[in-house]
Protein backbone atom coordinates (compact mmCIF):
# COMPACT_ATOMS: atom_id res chain seq x y z
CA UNK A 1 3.01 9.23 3.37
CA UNK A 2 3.74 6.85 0.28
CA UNK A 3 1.45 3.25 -0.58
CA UNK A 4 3.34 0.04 0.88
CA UNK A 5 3.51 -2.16 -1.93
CA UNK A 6 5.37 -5.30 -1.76
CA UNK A 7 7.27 -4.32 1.98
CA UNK A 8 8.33 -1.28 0.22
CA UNK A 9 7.08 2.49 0.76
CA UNK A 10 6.53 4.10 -2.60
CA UNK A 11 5.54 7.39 -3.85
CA UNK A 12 3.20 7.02 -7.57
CA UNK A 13 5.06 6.46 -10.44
CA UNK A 14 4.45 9.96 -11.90
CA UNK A 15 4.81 11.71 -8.78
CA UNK A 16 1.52 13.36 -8.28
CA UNK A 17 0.27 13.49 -4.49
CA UNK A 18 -2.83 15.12 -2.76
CA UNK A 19 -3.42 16.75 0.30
CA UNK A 20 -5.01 15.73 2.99
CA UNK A 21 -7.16 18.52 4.76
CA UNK A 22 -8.59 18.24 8.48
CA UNK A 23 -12.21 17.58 8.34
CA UNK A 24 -12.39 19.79 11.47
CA UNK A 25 -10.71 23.24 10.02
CA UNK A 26 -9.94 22.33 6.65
CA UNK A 27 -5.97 22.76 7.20
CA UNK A 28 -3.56 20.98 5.54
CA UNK A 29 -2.57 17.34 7.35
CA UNK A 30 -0.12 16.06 5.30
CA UNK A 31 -0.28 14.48 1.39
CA UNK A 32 -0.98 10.87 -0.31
CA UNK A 33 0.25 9.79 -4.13
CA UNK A 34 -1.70 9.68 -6.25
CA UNK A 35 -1.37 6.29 -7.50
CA UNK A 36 -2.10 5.47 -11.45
CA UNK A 37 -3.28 2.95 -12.95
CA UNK A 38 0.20 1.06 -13.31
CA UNK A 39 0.57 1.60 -9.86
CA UNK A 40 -2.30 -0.32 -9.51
CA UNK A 41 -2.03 -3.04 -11.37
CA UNK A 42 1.70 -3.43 -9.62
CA UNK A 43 0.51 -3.22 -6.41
CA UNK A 44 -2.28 -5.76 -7.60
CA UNK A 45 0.35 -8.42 -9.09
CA UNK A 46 2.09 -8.25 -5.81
CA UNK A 47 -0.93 -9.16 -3.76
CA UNK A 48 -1.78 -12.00 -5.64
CA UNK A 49 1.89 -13.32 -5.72
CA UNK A 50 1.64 -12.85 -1.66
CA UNK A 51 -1.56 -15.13 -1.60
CA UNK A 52 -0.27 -17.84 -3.52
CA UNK A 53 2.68 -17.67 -1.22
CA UNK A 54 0.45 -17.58 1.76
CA UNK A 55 -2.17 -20.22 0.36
CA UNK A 56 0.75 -22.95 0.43
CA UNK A 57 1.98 -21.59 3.99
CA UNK A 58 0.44 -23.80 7.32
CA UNK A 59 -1.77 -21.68 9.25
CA UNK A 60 0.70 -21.47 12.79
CA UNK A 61 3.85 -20.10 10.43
CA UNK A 62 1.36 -17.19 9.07
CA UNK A 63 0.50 -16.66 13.16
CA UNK A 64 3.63 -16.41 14.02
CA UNK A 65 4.14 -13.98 11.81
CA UNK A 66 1.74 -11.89 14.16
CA UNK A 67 3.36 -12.98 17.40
């Protein structure tokens, strides 16, 4: 599984990931990045790009969006 940033599925910047264990048996699930810190503040700057976007958009284009 990567982080959605920006529409876009990304693995971290430096690569690093985690495993996810069961909380049942403790097996292995699957794995997550790692994000850093730049990964962060990217996915960050995107977000608040998004808002201002969305701030200035009427309420029934942003539901139909949903629909």
């Amino acid at each position: 599984m990567d982080m959605l940033v920006a529409g876009e599925w990304r693995g971290a910047t430096d690569g690093a990931t985690e495993v996810v264990r069961s909380p049942y048996d403790g097996h292995p699930v699957g794995s997550v990045p790692v994000g850093t810190l730049g990964d962060a503040a990217a996915a960050i700057d995107c977000a608040e790009a998004a808002a201002r976007v969305q701030r200035n958009t009427p309420a029934h284009e942003r539901v139909a969006v949903l629909m």
